[in-house]
N, C-alpha and C. Protein backbone atom coordinates (compact mmCIF):
# COMPACT_ATOMS: atom_id res chain seq x y z
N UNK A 1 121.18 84.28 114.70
CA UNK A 1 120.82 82.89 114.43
C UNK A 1 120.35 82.75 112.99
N UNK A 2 120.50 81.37 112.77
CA UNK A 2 119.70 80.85 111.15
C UNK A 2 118.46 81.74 111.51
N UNK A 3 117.82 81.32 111.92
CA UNK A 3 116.55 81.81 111.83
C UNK A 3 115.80 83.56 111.98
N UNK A 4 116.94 84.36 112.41
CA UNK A 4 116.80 85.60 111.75
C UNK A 4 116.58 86.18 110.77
N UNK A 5 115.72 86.91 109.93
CA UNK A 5 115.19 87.37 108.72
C UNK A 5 115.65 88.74 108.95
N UNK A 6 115.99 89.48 108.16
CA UNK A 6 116.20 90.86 107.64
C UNK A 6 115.38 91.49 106.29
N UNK A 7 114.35 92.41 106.58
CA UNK A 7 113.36 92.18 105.44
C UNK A 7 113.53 93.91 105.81
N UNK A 8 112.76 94.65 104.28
CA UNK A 8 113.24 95.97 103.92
C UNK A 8 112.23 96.70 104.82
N UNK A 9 111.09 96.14 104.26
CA UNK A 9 109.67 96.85 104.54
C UNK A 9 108.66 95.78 105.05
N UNK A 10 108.20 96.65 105.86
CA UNK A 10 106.43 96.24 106.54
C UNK A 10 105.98 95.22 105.63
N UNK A 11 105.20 94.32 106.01
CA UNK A 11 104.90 93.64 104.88
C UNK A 11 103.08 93.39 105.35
N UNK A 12 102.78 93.03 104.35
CA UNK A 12 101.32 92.54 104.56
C UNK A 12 101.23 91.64 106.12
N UNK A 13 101.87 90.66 106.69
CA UNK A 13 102.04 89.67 107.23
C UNK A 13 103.33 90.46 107.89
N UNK A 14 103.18 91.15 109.21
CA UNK A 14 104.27 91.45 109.99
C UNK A 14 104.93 90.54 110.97
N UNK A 15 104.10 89.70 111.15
CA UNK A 15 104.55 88.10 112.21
C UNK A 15 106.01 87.66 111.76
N UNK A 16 106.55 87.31 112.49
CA UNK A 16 108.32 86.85 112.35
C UNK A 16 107.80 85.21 111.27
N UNK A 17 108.60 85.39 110.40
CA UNK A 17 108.12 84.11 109.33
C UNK A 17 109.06 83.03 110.15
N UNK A 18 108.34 82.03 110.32
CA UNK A 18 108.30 80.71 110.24
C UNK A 18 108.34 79.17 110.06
N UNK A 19 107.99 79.94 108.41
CA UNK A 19 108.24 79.06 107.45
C UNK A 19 108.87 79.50 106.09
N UNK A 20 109.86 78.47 105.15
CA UNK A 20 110.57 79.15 104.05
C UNK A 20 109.15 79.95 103.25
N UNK A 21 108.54 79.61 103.10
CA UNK A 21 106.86 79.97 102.41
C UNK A 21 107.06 81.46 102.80
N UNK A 22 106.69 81.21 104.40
CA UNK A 22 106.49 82.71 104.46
C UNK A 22 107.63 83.38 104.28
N UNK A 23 108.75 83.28 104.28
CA UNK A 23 110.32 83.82 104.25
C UNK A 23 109.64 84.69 102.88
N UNK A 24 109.68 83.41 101.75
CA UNK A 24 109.63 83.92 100.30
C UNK A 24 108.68 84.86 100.18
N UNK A 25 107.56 84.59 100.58
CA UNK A 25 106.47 85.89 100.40
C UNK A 25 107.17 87.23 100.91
N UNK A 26 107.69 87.10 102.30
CA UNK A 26 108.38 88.53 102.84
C UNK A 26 109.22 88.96 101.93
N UNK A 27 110.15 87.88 101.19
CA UNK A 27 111.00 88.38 100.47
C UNK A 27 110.79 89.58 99.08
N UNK A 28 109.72 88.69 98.32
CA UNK A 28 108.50 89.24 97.09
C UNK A 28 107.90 90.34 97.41
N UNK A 29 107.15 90.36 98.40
CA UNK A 29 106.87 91.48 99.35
C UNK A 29 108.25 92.77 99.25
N UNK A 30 109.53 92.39 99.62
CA UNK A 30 110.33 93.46 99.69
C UNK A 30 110.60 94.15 98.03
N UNK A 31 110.49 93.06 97.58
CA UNK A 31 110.77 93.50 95.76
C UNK A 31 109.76 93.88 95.11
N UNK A 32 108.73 93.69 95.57
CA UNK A 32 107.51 94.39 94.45
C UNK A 32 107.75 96.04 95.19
N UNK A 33 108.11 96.22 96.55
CA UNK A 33 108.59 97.41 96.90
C UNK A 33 109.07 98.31 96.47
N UNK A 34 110.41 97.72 96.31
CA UNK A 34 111.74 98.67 95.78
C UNK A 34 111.65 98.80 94.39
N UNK A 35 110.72 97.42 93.44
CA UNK A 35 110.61 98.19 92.32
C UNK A 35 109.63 99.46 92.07
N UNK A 36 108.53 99.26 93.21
CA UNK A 36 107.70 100.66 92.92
C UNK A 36 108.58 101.66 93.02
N UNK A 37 109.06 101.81 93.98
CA UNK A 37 110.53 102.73 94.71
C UNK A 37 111.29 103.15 93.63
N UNK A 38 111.74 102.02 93.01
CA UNK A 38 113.03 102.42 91.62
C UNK A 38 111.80 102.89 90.25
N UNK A 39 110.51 102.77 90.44
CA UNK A 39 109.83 102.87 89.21
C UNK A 39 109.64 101.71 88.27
N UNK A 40 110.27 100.68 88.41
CA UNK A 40 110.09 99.06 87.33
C UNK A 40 108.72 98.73 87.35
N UNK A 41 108.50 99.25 87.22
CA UNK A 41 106.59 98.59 87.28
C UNK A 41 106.49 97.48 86.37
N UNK A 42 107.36 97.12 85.77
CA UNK A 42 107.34 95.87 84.72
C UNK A 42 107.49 94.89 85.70
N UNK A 43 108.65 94.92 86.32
CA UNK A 43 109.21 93.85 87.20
C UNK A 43 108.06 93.91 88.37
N UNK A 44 107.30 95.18 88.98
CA UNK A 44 106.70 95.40 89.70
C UNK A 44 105.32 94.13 89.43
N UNK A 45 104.74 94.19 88.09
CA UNK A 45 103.92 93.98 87.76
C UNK A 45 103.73 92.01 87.88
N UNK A 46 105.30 91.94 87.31
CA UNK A 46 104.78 90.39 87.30
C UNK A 46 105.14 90.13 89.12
N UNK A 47 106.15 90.93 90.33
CA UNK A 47 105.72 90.08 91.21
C UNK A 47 104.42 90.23 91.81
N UNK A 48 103.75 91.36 91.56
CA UNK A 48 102.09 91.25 92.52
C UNK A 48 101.16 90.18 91.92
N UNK A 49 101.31 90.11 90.13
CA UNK A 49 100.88 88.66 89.85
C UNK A 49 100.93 87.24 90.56
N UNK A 50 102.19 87.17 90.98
CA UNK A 50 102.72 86.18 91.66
C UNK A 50 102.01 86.24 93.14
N UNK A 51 102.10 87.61 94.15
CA UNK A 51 101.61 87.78 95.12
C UNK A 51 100.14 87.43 95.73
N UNK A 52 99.71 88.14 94.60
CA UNK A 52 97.99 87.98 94.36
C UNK A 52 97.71 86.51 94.46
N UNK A 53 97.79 85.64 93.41
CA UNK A 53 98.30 83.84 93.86
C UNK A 53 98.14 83.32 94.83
N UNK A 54 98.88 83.87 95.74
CA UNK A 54 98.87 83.33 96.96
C UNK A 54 98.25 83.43 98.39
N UNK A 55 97.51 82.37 98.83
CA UNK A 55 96.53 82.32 99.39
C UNK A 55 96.89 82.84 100.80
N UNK A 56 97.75 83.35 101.56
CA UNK A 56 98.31 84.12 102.61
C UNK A 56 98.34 85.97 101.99
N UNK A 57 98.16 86.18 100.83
CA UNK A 57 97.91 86.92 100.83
C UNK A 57 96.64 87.98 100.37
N UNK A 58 95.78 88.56 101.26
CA UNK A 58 94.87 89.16 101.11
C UNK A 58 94.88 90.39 99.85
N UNK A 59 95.08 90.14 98.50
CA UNK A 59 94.79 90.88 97.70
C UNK A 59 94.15 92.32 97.20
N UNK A 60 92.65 92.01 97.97
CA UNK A 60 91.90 92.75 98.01
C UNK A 60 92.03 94.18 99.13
N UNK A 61 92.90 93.81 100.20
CA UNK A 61 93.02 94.69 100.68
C UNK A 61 94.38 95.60 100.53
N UNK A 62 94.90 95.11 99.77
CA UNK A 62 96.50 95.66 99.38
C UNK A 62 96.07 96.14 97.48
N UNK A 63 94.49 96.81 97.25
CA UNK A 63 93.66 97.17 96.54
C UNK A 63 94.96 98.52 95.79
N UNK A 64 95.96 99.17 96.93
CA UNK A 64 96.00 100.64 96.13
C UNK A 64 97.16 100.42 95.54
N UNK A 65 97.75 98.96 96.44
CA UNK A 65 99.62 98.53 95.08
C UNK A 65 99.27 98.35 93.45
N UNK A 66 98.18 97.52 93.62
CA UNK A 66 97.48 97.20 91.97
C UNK A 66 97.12 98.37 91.45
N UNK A 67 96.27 99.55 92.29
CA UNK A 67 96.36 100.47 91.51
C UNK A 67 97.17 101.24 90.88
N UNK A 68 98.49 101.50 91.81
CA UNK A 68 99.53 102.37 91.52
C UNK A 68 100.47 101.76 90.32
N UNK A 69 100.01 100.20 90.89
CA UNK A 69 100.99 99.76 89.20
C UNK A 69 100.44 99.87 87.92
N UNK A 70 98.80 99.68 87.92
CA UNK A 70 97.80 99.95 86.63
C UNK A 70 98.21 101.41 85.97
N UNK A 71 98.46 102.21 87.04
CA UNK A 71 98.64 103.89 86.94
C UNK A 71 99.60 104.42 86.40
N UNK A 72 100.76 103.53 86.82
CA UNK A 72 102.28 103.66 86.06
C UNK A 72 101.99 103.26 84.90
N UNK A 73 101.05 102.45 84.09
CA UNK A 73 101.09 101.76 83.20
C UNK A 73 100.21 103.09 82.23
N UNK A 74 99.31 103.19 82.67
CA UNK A 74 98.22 103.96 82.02
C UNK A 74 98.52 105.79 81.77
N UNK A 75 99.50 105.80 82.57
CA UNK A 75 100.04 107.37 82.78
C UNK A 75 100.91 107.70 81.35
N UNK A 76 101.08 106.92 80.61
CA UNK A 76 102.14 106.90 79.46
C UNK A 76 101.51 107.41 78.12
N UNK A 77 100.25 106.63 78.17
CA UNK A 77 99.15 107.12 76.99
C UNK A 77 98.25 108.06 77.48
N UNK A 78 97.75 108.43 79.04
CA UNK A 78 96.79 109.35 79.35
C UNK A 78 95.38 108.51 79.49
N UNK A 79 95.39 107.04 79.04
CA UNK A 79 93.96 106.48 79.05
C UNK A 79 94.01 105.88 80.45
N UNK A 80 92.71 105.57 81.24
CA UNK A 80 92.48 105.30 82.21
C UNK A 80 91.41 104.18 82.26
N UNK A 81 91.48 103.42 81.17
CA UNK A 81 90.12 102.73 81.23
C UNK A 81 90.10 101.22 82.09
N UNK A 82 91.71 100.92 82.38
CA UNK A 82 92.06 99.45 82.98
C UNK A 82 91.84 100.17 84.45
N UNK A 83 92.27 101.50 84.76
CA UNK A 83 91.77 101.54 86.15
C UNK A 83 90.60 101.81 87.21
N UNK A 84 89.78 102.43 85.56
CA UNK A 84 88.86 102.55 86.23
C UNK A 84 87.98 101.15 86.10
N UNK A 85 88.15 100.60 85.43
CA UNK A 85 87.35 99.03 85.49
C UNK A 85 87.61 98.24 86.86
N UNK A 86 89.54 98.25 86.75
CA UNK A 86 89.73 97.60 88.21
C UNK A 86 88.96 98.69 89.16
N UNK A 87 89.16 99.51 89.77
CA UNK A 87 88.33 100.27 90.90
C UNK A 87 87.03 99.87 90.89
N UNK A 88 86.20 99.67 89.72
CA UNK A 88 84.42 99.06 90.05
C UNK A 88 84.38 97.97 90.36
N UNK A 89 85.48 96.85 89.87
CA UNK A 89 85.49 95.61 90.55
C UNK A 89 85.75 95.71 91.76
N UNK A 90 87.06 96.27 91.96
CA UNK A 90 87.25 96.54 93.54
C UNK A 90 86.20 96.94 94.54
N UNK A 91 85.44 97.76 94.04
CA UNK A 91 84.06 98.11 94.93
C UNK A 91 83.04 96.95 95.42
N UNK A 92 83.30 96.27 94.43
CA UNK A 92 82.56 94.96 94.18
C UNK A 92 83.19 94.12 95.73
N UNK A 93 84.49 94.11 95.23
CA UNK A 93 85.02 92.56 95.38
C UNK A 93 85.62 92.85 96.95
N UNK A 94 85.65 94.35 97.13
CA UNK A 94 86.29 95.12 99.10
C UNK A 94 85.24 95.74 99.00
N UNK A 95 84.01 95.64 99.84
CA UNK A 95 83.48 96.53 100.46
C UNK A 95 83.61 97.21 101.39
N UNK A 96 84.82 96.78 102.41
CA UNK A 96 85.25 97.09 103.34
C UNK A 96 85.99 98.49 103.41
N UNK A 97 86.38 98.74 102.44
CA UNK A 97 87.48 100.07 101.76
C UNK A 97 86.67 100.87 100.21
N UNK A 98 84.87 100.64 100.44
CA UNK A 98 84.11 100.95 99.19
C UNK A 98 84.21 102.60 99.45
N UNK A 99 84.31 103.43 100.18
CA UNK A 99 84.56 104.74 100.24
C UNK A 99 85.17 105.19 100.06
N UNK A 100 86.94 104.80 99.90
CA UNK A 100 87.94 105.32 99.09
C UNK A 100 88.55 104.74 98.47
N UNK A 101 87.97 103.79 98.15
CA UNK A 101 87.80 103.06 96.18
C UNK A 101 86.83 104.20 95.77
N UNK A 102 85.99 104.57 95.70
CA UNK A 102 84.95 105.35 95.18
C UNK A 102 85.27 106.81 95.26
N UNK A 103 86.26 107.12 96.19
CA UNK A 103 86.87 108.75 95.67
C UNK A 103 87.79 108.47 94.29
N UNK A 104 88.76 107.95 94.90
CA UNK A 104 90.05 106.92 93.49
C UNK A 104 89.23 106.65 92.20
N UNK A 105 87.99 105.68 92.10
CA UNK A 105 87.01 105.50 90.79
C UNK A 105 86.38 107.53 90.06
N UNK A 106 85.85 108.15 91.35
CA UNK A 106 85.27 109.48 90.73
C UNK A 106 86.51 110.15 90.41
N UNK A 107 87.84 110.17 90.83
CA UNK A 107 89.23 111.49 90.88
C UNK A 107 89.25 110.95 89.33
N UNK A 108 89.55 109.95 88.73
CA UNK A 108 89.92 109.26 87.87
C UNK A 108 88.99 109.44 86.44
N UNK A 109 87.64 109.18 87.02
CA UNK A 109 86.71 109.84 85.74
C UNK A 109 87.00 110.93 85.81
N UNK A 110 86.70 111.84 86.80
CA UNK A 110 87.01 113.55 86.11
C UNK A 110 88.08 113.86 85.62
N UNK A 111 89.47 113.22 85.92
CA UNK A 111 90.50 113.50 85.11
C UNK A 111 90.42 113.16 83.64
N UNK A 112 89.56 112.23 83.23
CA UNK A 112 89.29 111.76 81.86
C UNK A 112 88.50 112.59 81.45
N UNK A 113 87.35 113.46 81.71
CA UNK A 113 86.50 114.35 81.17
C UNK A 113 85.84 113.52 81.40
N UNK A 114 84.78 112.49 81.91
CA UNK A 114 83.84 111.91 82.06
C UNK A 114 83.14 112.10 83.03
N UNK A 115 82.52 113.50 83.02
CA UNK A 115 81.98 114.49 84.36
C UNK A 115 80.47 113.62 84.43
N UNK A 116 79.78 112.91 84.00
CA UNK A 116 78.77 112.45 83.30
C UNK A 116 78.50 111.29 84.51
N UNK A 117 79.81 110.74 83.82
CA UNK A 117 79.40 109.10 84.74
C UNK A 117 79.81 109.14 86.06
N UNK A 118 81.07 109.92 86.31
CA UNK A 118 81.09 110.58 88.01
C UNK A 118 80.17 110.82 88.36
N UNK A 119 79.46 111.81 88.14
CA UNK A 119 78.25 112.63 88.59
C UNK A 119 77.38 111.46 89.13
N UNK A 120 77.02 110.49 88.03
CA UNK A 120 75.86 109.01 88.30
C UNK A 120 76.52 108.28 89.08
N UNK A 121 77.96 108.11 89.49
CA UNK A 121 78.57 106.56 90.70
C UNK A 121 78.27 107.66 91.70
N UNK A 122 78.50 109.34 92.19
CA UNK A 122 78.40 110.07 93.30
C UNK A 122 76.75 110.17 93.44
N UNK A 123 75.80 110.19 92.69
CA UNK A 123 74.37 110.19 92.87
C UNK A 123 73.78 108.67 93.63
N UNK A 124 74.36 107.47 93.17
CA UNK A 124 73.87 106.47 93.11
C UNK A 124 74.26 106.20 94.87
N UNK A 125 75.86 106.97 95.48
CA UNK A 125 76.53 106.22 96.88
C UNK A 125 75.43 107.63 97.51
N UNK A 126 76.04 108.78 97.02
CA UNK A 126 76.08 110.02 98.18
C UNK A 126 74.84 109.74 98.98
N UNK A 127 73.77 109.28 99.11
CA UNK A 127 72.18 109.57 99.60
C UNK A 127 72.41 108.44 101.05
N UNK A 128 73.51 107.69 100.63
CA UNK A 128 73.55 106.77 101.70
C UNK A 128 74.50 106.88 102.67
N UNK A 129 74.78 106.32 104.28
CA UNK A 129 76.20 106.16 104.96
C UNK A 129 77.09 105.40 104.34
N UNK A 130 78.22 105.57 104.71
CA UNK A 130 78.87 107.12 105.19
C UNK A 130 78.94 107.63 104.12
N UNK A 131 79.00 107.83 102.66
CA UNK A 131 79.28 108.32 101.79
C UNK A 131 78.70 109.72 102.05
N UNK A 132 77.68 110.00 102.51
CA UNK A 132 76.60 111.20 102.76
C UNK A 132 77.74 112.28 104.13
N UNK A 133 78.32 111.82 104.49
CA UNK A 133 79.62 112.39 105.33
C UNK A 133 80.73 112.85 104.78
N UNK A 134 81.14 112.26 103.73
CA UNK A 134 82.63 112.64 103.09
C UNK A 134 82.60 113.84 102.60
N UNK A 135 83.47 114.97 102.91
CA UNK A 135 83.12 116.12 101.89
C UNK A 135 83.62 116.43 100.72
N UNK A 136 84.80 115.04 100.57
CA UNK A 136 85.56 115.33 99.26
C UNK A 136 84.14 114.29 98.12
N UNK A 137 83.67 113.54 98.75
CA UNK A 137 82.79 113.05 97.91
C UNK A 137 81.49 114.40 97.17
N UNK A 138 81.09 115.31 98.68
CA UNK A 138 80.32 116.39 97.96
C UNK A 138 81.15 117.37 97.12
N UNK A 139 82.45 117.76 97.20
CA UNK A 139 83.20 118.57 96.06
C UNK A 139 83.08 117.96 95.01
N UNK A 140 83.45 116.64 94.82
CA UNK A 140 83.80 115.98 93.57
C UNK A 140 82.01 116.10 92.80
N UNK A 141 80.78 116.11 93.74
CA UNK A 141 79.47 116.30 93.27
C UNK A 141 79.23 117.74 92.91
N UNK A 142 80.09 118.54 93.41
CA UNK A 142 79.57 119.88 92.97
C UNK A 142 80.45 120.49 92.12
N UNK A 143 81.59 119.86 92.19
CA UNK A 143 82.06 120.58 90.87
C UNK A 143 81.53 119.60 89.20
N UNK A 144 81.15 118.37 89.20
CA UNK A 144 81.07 117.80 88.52
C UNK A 144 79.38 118.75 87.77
N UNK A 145 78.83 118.69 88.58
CA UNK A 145 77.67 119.30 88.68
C UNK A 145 77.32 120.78 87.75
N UNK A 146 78.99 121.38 88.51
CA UNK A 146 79.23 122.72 88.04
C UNK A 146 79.39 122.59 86.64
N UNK A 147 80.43 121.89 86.43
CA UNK A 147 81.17 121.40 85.13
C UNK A 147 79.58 120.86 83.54
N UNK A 148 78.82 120.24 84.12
CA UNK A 148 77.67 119.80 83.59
C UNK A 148 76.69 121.06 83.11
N UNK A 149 76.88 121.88 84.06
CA UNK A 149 75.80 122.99 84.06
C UNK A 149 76.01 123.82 82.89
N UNK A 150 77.26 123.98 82.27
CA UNK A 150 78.07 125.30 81.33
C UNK A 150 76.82 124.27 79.88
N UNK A 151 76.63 125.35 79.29
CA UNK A 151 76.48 125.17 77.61
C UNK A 151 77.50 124.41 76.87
N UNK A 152 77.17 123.95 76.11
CA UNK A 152 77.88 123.45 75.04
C UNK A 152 77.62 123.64 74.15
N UNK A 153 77.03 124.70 73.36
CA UNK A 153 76.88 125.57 72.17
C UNK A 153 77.88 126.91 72.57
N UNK A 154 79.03 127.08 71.40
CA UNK A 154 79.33 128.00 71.41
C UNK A 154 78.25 129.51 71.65
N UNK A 155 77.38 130.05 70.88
CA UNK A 155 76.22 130.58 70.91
C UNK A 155 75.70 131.13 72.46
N UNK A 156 75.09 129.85 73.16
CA UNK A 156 75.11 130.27 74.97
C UNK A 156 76.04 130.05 75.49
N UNK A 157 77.16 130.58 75.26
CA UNK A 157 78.88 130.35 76.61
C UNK A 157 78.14 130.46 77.89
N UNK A 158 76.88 132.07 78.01
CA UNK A 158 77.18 132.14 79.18
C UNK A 158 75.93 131.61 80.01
N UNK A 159 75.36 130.28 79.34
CA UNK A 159 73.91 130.11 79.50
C UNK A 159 74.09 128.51 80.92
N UNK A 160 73.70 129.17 81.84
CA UNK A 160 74.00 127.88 82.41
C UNK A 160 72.47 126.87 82.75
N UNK A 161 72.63 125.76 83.24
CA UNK A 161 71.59 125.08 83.50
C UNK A 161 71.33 125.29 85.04
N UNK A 162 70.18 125.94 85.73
CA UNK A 162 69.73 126.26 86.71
C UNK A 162 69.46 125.21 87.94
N UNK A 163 69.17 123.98 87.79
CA UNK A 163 69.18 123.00 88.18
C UNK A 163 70.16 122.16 88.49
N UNK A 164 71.40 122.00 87.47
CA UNK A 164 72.84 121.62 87.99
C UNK A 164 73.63 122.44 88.70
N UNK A 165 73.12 123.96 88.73
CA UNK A 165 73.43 124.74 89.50
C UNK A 165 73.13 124.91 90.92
N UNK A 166 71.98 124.62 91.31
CA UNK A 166 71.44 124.72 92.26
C UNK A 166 72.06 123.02 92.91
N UNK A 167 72.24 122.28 92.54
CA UNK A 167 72.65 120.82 92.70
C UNK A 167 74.50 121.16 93.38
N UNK A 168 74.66 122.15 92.87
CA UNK A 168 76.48 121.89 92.80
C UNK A 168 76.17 123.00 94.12
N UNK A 169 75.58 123.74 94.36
CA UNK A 169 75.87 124.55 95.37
C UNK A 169 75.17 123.91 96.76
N UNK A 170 74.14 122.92 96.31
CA UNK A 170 73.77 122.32 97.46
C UNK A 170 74.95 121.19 98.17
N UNK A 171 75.69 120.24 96.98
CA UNK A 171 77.04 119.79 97.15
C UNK A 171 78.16 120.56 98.04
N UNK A 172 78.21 121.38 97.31
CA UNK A 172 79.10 122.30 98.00
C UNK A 172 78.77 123.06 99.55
N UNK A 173 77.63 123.62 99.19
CA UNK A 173 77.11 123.83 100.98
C UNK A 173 77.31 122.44 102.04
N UNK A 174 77.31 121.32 101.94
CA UNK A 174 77.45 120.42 102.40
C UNK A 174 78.61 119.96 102.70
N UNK A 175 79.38 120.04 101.85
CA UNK A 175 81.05 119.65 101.51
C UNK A 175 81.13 120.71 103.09
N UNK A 176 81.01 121.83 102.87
CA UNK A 176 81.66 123.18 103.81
C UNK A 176 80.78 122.95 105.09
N UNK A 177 79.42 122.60 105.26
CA UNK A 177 79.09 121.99 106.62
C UNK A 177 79.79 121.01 107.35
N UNK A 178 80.18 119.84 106.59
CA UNK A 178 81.49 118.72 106.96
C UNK A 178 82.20 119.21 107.33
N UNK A 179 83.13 120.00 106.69
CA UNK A 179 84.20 120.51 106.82
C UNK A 179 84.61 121.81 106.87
N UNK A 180 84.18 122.64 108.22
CA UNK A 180 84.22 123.85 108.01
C UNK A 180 85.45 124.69 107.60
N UNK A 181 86.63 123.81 107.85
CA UNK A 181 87.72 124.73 107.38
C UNK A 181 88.43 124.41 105.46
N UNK A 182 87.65 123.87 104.98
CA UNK A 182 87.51 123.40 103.29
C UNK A 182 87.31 124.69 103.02
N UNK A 183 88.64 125.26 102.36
CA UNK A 183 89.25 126.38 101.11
C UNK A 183 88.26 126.01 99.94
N UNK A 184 88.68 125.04 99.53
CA UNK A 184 88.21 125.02 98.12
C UNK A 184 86.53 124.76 97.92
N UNK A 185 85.64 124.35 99.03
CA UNK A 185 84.51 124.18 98.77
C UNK A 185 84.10 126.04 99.12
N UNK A 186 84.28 126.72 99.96
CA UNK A 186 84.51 127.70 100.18
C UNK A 186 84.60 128.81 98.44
N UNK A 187 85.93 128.32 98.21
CA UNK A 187 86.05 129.20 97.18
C UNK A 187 84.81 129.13 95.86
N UNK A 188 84.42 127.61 95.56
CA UNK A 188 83.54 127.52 94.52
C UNK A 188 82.11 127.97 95.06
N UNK A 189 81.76 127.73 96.33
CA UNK A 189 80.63 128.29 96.71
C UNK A 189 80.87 130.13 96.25
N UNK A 190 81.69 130.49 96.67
CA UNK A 190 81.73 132.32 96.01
C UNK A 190 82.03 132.35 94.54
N UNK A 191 82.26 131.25 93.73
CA UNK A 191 81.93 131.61 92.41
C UNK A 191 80.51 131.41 92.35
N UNK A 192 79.82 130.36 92.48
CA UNK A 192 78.49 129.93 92.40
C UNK A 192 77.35 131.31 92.50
C-alpha cells in the first residue's frame, strides 16, 4: 500500500509514521546514518543540525551521534576541546546518561594529557552513587593518579609522590573489588 514505508535503520521514533513529518524525520534519520556508515560527517553534520531542530526529536538522548560526529571532526588535528566542552554540557543538559557521559568526558581528557582535570571531574562524581560502583571510573582514578604521582624533574625520574600513590592503589583495589575478573586493574595493582 501507499502507506508502507521502507526505512534503513531503527530510528529514534520506531512507531510506523503517520504523518509526511514523521515520514521525513525517518527518512533524515536514515541519512545522517549511512553518512556516518560511508564516513561524510560533513553531510552527517548538517543533517543532525536539522534533526536536533526538531521537536519529536529527543536530542539529548541520541547524546553519542553528536559525539561521534564532533570526533570525526576533531580526530584530524588531534584537539579535543569541542568535545570535551560538548560532554560537560551534556552532563548538564542528560542527567539521565551522566555516568557514561562522564567515562566519554574522563577517556577524552586522558587522551589529551590532561591527567589533572580528569583526576578533579573523577574526585568531584566518584564519592557519590552510582559513580562509586563503576570500576572503569576507579581505573581511569588510579591510573590518572598513577600518572600524577611520577616527578617531573628530570633529576627525580624515580621519585614518586606517596600520596598519589597510595590514592591510585586505593582506586585500583576498588576497581578489582567491582570487578573481580578486571586484567588490567589487576595488572597495575602488581606494578604499584
Amino acid at each position: 500500500s501507499s502507506t508502507d514505508h521502507v526505512f534503513l535503520f531503527a530510528s529514534f521514533d520506531c512507531k510506523q509514521p503517520i504523518s509526511a513529518r514523521r515520514v521525513h524525520l525517518r527518512r533524515l534519520h536514515d541519512i545522517l546514518q549511512l553518512c556516518i556508515h560511508r564516513q561524510d560527517f560533513e553531510r552527517a553534520k548538517h543533517v543532525w543540525a536539522i534533526l536536533v531542530h526538531c521537536k519529536e526529536v529527543d536530542w539529548k538522548a541520541l547524546w553519542t551521534i553528536g559525539l561521534h560526529i564532533l570526533g570525526a571532526h576533531e580526530s584530524i588535528d588531534g584537539k579535543m576541546e569541542v568535545s570535551i566542552e560538548y560532554l560537560r554540557t551534556m552532563m548538564l543538559q542528560y542527567p539521565d546518561d551522566r555516568e557514561s557521559i562522564l567515562k566519554e568526558l574522563v577517556f577524552r581528557l586522558l587522551l589529551q594529557g590532561k591527567c589533572r582535570e580528569a583526576l578533579d571531574e573523577l574526585e568531584l562524581y566518584l564519592p557519590s552513587f552510582p559513580y562509586q560502583d563503576n570500576p572503569v571510573l576507579h581505573i581511569y582514578a588510579g591510573l590518572s593518579s598513577l600518572y600524577l604521582a611520577q616527578s617531573t624533574t628530570a633529576a627525580d625520574i624515580n621519585v614518586f609522590d606517596p600520596i598519589l600513590i597510595r590514592d591510585a592503589q586505593t582506586h585500583l583495589d576498588h576497581a578489582k573489588f567491582l570487578d573481580g575478573e578486571n586484567e588490567l586493574a589487576q595488572a597495575f595493582l602488581d606494578k604499584v
